[in-house]
PDB file of N, CA and C in Angstrom:
ATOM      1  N   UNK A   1       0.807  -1.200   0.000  1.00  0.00           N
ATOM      2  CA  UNK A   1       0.000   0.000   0.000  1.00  0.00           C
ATOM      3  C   UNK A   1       0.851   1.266   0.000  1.00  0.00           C
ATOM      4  N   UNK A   2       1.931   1.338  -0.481  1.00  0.00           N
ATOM      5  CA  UNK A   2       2.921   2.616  -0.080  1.00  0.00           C
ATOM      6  C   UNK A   2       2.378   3.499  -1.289  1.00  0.00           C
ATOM      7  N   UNK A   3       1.638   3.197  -2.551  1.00  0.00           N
ATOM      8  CA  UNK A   3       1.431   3.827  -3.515  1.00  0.00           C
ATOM      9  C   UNK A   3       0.340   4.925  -3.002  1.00  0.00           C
ATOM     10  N   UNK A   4      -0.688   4.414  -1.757  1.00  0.00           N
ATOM     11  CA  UNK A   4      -1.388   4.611  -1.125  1.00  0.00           C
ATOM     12  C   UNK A   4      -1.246   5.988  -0.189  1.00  0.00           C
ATOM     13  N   UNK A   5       0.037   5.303   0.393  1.00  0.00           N
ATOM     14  CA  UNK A   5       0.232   6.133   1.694  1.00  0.00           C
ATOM     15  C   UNK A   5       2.045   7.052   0.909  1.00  0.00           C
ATOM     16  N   UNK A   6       2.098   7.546   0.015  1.00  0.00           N
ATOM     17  CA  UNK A   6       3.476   8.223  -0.575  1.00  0.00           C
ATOM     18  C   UNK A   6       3.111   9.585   0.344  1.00  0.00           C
ATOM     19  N   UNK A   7       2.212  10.273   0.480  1.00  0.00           N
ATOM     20  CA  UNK A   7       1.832  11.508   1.023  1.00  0.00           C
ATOM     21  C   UNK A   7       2.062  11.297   2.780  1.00  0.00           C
ATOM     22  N   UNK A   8       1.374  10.508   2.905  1.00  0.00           N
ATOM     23  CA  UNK A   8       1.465  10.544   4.655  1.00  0.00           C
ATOM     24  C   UNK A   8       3.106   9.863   4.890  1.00  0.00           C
ATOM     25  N   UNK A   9       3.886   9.431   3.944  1.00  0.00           N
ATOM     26  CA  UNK A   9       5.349   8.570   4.257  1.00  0.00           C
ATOM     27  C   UNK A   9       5.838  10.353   4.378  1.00  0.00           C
ATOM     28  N   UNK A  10       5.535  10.961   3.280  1.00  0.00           N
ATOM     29  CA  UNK A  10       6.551  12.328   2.934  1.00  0.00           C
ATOM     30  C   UNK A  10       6.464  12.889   4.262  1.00  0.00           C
ATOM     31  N   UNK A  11       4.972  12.944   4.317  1.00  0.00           N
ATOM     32  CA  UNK A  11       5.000  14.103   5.771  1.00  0.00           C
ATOM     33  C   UNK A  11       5.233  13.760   6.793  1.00  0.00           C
ATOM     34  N   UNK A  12       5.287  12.019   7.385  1.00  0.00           N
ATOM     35  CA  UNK A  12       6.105  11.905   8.442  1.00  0.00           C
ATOM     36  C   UNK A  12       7.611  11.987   8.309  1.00  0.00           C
ATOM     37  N   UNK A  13       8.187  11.713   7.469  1.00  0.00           N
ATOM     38  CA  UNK A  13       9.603  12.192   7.022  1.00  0.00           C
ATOM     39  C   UNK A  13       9.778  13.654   7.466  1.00  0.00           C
ATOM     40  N   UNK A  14       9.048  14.600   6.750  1.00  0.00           N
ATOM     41  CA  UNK A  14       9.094  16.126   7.089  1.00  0.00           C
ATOM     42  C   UNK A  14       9.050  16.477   8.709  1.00  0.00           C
ATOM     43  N   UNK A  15       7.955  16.108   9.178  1.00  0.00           N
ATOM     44  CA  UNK A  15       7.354  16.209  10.690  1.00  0.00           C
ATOM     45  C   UNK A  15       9.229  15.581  11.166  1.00  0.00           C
ATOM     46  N   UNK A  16       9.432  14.674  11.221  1.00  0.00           N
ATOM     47  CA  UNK A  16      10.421  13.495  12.084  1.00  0.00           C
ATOM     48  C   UNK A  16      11.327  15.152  11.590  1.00  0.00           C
ATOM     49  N   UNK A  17      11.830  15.226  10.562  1.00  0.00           N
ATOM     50  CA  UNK A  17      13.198  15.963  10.496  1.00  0.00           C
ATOM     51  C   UNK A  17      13.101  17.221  10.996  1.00  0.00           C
ATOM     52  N   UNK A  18      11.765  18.105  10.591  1.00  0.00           N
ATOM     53  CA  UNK A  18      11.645  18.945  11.801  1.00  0.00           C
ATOM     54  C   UNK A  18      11.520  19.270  12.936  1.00  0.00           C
ATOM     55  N   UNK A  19      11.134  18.093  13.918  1.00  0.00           N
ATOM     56  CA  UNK A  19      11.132  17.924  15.238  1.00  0.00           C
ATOM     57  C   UNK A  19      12.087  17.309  15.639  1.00  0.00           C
ATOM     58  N   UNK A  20      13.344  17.117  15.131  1.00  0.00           N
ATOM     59  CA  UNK A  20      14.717  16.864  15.311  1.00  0.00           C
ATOM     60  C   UNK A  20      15.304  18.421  15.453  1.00  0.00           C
ATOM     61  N   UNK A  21      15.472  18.567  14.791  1.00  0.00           N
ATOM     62  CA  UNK A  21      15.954  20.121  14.258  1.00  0.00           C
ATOM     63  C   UNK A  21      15.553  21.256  15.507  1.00  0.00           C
ATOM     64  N   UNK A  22      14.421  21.401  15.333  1.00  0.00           N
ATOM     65  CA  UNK A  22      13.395  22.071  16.313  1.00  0.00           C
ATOM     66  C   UNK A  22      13.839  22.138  17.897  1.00  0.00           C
ATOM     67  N   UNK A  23      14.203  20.487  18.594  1.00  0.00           N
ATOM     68  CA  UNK A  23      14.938  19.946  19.783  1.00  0.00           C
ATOM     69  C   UNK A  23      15.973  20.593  19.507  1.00  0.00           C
ATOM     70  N   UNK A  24      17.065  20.012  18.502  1.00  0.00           N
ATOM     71  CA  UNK A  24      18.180  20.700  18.905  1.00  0.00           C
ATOM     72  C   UNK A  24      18.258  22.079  19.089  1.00  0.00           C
ATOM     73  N   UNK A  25      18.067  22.937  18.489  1.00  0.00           N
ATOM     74  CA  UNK A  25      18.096  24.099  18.434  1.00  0.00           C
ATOM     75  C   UNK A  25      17.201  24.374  19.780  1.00  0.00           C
ATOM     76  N   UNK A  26      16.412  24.172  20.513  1.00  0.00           N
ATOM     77  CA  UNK A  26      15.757  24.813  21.351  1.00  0.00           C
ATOM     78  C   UNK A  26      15.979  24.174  22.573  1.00  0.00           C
ATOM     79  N   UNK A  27      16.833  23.382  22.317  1.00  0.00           N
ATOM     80  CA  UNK A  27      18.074  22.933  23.878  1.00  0.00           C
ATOM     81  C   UNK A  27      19.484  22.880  23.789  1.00  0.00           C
ATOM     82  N   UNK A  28      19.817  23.423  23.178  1.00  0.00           N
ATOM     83  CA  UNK A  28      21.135  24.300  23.390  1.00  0.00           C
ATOM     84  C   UNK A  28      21.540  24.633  24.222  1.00  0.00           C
ATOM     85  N   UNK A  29      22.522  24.927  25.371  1.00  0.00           N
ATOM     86  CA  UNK A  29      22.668  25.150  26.875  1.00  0.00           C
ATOM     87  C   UNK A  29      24.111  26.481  26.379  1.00  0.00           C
ATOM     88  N   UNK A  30      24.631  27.099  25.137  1.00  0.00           N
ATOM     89  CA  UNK A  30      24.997  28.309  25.012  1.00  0.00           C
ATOM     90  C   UNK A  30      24.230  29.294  24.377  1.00  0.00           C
ATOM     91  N   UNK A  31      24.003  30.044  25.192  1.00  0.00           N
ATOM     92  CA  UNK A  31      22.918  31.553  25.113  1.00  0.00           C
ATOM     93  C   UNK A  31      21.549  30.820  24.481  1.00  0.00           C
ATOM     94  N   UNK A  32      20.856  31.469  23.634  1.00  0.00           N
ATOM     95  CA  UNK A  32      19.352  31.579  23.409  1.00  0.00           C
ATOM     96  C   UNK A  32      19.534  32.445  22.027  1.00  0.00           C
ATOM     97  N   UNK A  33      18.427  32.193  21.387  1.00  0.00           N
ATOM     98  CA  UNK A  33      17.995  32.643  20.316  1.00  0.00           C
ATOM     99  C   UNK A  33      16.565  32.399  20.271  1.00  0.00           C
ATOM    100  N   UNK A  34      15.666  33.212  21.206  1.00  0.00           N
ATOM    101  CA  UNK A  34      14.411  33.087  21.082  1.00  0.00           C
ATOM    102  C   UNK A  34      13.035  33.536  19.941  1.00  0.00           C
ATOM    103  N   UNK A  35      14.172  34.393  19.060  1.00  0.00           N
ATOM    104  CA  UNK A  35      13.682  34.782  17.934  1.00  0.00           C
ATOM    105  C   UNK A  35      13.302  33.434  16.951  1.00  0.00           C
ATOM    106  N   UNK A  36      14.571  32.814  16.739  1.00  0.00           N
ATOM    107  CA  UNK A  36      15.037  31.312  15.786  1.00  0.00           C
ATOM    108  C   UNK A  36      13.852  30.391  16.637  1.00  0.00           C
ATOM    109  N   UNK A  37      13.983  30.299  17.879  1.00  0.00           N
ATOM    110  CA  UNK A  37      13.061  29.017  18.871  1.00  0.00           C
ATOM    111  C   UNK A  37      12.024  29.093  18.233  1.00  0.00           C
ATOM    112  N   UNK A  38      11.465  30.390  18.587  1.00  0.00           N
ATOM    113  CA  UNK A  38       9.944  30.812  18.079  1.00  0.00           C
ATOM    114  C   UNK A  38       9.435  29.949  17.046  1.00  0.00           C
ATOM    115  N   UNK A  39      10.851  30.942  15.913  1.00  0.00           N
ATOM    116  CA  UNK A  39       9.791  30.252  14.272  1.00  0.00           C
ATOM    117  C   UNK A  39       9.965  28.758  14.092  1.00  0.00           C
ATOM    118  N   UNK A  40      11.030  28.281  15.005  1.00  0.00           N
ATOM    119  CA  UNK A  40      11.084  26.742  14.793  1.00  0.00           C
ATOM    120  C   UNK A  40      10.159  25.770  15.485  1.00  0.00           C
ATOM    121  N   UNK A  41       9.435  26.020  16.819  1.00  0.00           N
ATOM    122  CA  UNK A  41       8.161  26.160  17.042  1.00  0.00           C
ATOM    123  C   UNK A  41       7.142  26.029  16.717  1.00  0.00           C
ATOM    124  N   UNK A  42       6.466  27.386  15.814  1.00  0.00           N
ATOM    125  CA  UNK A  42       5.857  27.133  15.230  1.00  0.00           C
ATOM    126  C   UNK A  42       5.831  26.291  14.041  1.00  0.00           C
ATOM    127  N   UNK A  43       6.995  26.097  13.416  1.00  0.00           N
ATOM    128  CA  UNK A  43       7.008  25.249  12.019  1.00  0.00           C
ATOM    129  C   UNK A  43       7.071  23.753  12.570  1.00  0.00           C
ATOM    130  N   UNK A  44       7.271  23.547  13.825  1.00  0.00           N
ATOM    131  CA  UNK A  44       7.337  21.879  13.999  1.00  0.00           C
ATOM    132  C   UNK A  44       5.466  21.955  14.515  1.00  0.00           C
ATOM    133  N   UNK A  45       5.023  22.816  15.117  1.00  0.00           N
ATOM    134  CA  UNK A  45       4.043  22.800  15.459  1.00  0.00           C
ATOM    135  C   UNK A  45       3.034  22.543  14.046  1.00  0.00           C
ATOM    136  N   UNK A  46       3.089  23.397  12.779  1.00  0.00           N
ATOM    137  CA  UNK A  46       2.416  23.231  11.947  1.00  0.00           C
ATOM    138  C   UNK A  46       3.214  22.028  10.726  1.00  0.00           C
ATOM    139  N   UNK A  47       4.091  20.958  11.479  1.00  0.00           N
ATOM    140  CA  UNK A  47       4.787  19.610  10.421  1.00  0.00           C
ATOM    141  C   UNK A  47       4.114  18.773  11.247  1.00  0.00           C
ATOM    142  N   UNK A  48       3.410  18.878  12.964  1.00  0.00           N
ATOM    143  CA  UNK A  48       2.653  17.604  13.596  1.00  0.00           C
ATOM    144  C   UNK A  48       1.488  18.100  13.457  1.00  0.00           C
ATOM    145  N   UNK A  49       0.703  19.265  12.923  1.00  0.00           N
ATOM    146  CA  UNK A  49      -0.892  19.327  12.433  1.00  0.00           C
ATOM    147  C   UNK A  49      -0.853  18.522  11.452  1.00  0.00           C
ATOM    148  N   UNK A  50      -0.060  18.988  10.310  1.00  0.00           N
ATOM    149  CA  UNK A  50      -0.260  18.468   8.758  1.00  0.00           C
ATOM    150  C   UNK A  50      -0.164  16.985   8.929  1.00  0.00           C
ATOM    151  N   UNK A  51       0.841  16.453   9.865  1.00  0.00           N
ATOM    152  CA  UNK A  51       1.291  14.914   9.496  1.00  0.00           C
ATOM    153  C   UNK A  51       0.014  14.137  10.529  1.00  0.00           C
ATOM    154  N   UNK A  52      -0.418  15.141  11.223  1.00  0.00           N
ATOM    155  CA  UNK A  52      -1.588  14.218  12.327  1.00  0.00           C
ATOM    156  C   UNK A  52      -2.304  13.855  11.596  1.00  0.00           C
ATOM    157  N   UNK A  53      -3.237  15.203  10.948  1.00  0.00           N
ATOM    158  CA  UNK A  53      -3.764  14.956   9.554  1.00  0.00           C
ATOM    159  C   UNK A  53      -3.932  14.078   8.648  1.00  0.00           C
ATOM    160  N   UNK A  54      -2.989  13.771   7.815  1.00  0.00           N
ATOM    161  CA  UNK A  54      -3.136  12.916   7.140  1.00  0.00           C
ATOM    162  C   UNK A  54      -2.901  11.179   7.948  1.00  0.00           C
ATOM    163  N   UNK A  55      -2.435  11.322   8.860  1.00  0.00           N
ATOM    164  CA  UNK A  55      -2.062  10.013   9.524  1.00  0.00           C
ATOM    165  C   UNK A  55      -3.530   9.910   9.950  1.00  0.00           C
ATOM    166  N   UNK A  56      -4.491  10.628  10.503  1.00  0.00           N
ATOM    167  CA  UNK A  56      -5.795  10.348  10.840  1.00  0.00           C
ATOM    168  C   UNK A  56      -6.687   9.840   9.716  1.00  0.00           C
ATOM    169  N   UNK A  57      -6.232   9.972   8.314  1.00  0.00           N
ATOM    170  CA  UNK A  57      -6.954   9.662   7.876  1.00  0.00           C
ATOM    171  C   UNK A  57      -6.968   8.182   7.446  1.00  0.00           C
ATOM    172  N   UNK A  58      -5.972   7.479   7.625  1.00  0.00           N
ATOM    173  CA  UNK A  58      -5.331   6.387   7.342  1.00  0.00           C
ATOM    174  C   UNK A  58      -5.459   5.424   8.938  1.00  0.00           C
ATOM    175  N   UNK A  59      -5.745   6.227  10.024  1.00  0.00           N
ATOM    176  CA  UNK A  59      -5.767   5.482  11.388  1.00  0.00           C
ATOM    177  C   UNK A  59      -6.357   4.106  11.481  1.00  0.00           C
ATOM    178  N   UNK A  60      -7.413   4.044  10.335  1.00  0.00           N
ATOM    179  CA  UNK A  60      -8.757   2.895  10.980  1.00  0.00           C
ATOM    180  C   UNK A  60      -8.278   2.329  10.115  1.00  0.00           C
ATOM    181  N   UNK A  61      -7.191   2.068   9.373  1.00  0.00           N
ATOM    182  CA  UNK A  61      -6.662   0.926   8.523  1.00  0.00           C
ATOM    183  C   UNK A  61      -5.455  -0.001   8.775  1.00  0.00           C
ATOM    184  N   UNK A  62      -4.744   1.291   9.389  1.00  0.00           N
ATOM    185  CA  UNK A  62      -3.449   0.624   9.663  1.00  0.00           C
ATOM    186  C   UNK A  62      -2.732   1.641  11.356  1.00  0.00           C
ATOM    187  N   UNK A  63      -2.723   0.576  11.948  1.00  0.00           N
ATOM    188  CA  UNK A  63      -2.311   1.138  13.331  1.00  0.00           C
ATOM    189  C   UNK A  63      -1.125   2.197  13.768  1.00  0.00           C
ATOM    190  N   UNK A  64      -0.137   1.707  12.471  1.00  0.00           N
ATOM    191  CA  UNK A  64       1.103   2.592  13.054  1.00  0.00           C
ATOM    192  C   UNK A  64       0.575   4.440  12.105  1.00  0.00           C
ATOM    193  N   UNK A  65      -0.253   4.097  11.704  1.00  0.00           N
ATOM    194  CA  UNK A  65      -1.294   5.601  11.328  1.00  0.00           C
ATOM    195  C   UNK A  65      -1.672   6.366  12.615  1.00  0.00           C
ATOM    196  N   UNK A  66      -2.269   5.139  13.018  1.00  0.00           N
ATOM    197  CA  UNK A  66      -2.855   5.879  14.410  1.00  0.00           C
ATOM    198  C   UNK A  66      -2.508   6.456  15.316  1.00  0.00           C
ATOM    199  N   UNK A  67      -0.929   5.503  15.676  1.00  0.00           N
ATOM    200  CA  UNK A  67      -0.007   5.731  16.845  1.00  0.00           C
ATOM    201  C   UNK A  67       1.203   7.339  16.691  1.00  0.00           C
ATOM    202  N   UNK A  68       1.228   7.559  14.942  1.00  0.00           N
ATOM    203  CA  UNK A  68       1.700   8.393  14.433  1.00  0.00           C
ATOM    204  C   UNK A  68       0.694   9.616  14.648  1.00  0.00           C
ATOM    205  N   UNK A  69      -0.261   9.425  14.344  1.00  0.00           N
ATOM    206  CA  UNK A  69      -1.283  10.819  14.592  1.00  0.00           C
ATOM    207  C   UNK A  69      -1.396  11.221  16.205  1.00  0.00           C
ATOM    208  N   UNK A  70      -1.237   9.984  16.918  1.00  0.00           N
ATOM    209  CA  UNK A  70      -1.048  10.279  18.775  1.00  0.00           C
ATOM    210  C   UNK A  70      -0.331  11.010  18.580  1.00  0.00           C
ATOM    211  N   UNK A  71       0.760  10.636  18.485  1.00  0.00           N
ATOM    212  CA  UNK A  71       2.423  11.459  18.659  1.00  0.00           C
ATOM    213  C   UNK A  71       2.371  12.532  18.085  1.00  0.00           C
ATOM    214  N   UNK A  72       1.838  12.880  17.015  1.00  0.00           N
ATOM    215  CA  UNK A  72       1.559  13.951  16.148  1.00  0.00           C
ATOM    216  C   UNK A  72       1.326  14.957  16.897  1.00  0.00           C
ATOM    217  N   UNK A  73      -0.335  14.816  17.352  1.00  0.00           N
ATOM    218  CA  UNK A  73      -0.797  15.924  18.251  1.00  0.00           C
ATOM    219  C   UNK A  73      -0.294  16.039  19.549  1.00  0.00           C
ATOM    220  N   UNK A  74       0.026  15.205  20.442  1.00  0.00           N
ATOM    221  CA  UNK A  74       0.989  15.517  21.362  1.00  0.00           C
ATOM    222  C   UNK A  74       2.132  16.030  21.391  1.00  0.00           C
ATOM    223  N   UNK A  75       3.283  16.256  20.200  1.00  0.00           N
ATOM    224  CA  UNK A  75       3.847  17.089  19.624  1.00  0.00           C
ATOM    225  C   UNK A  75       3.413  18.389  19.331  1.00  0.00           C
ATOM    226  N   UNK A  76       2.371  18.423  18.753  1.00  0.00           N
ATOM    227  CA  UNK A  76       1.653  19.686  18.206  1.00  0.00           C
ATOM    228  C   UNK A  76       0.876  20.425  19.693  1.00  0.00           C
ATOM    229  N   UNK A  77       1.010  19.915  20.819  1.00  0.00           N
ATOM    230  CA  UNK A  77       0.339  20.172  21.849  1.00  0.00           C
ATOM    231  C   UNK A  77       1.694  20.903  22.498  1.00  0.00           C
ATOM    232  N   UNK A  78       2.382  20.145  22.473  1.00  0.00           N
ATOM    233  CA  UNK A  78       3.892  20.256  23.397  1.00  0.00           C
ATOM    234  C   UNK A  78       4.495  21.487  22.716  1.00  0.00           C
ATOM    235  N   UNK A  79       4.530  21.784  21.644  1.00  0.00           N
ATOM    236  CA  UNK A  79       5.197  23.011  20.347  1.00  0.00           C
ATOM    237  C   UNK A  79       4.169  24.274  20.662  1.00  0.00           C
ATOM    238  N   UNK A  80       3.020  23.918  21.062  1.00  0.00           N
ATOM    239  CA  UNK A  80       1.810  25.076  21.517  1.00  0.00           C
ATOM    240  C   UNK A  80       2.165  26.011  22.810  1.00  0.00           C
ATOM    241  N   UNK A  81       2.174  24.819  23.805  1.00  0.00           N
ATOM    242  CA  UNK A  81       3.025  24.936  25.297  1.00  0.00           C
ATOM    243  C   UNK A  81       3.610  25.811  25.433  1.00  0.00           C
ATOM    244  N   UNK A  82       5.129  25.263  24.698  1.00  0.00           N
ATOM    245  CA  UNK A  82       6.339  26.020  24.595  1.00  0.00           C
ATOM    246  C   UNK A  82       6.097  27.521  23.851  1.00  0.00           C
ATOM    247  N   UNK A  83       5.637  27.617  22.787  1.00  0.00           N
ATOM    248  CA  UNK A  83       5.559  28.742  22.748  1.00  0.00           C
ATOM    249  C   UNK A  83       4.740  29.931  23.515  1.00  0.00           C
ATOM    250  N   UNK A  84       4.071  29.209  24.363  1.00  0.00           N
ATOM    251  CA  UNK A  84       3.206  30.065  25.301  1.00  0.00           C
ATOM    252  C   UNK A  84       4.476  30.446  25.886  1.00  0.00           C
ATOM    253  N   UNK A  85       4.714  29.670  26.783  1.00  0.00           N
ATOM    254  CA  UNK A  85       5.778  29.605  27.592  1.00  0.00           C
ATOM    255  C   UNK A  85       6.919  30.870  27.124  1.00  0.00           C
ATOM    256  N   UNK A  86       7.805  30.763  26.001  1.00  0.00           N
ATOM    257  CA  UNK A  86       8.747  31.926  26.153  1.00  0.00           C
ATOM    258  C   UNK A  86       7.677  33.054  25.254  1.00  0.00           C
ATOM    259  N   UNK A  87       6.598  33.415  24.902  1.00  0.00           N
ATOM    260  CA  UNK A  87       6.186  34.758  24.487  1.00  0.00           C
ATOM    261  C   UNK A  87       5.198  34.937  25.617  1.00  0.00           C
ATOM    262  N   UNK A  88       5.446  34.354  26.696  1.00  0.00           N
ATOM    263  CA  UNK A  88       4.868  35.407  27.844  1.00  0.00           C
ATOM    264  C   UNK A  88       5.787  36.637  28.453  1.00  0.00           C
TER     265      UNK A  88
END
Protein backbone atom coordinates (compact mmCIF):
# COMPACT_ATOMS: atom_id res chain seq x y z
CA UNK A 1 0.00 0.00 0.00
CA UNK A 2 2.92 2.62 -0.08
CA UNK A 3 1.43 3.83 -3.52
CA UNK A 4 -1.39 4.61 -1.13
CA UNK A 5 0.23 6.13 1.69
CA UNK A 6 3.48 8.22 -0.57
CA UNK A 7 1.83 11.51 1.02
CA UNK A 8 1.47 10.54 4.65
CA UNK A 9 5.35 8.57 4.26
CA UNK A 10 6.55 12.33 2.93
CA UNK A 11 5.00 14.10 5.77
CA UNK A 12 6.11 11.90 8.44
CA UNK A 13 9.60 12.19 7.02
CA UNK A 14 9.09 16.13 7.09
CA UNK A 15 7.35 16.21 10.69
CA UNK A 16 10.42 13.49 12.08
CA UNK A 17 13.20 15.96 10.50
CA UNK A 18 11.65 18.95 11.80
CA UNK A 19 11.13 17.92 15.24
CA UNK A 20 14.72 16.86 15.31
CA UNK A 21 15.95 20.12 14.26
CA UNK A 22 13.39 22.07 16.31
CA UNK A 23 14.94 19.95 19.78
CA UNK A 24 18.18 20.70 18.91
CA UNK A 25 18.10 24.10 18.43
CA UNK A 26 15.76 24.81 21.35
CA UNK A 27 18.07 22.93 23.88
CA UNK A 28 21.14 24.30 23.39
CA UNK A 29 22.67 25.15 26.88
CA UNK A 30 25.00 28.31 25.01
CA UNK A 31 22.92 31.55 25.11
CA UNK A 32 19.35 31.58 23.41
CA UNK A 33 18.00 32.64 20.32
CA UNK A 34 14.41 33.09 21.08
CA UNK A 35 13.68 34.78 17.93
CA UNK A 36 15.04 31.31 15.79
CA UNK A 37 13.06 29.02 18.87
CA UNK A 38 9.94 30.81 18.08
CA UNK A 39 9.79 30.25 14.27
CA UNK A 40 11.08 26.74 14.79
CA UNK A 41 8.16 26.16 17.04
CA UNK A 42 5.86 27.13 15.23
CA UNK A 43 7.01 25.25 12.02
CA UNK A 44 7.34 21.88 14.00
CA UNK A 45 4.04 22.80 15.46
CA UNK A 46 2.42 23.23 11.95
CA UNK A 47 4.79 19.61 10.42
CA UNK A 48 2.65 17.60 13.60
CA UNK A 49 -0.89 19.33 12.43
CA UNK A 50 -0.26 18.47 8.76
CA UNK A 51 1.29 14.91 9.50
CA UNK A 52 -1.59 14.22 12.33
CA UNK A 53 -3.76 14.96 9.55
CA UNK A 54 -3.14 12.92 7.14
CA UNK A 55 -2.06 10.01 9.52
CA UNK A 56 -5.79 10.35 10.84
CA UNK A 57 -6.95 9.66 7.88
CA UNK A 58 -5.33 6.39 7.34
CA UNK A 59 -5.77 5.48 11.39
CA UNK A 60 -8.76 2.90 10.98
CA UNK A 61 -6.66 0.93 8.52
CA UNK A 62 -3.45 0.62 9.66
CA UNK A 63 -2.31 1.14 13.33
CA UNK A 64 1.10 2.59 13.05
CA UNK A 65 -1.29 5.60 11.33
CA UNK A 66 -2.85 5.88 14.41
CA UNK A 67 -0.01 5.73 16.84
CA UNK A 68 1.70 8.39 14.43
CA UNK A 69 -1.28 10.82 14.59
CA UNK A 70 -1.05 10.28 18.77
CA UNK A 71 2.42 11.46 18.66
CA UNK A 72 1.56 13.95 16.15
CA UNK A 73 -0.80 15.92 18.25
CA UNK A 74 0.99 15.52 21.36
CA UNK A 75 3.85 17.09 19.62
CA UNK A 76 1.65 19.69 18.21
CA UNK A 77 0.34 20.17 21.85
CA UNK A 78 3.89 20.26 23.40
CA UNK A 79 5.20 23.01 20.35
CA UNK A 80 1.81 25.08 21.52
CA UNK A 81 3.03 24.94 25.30
CA UNK A 82 6.34 26.02 24.60
CA UNK A 83 5.56 28.74 22.75
CA UNK A 84 3.21 30.07 25.30
CA UNK A 85 5.78 29.61 27.59
CA UNK A 86 8.75 31.93 26.15
CA UNK A 87 6.19 34.76 24.49
CA UNK A 88 4.87 35.41 27.84
Amino acid sequence: MVQQLTQCIRLNLDCADVCAVTGSIATRRTGSNEELIRQMLTACETACRLCGEECERHASQHKHCRICAESCRRCERACAEALRSISA
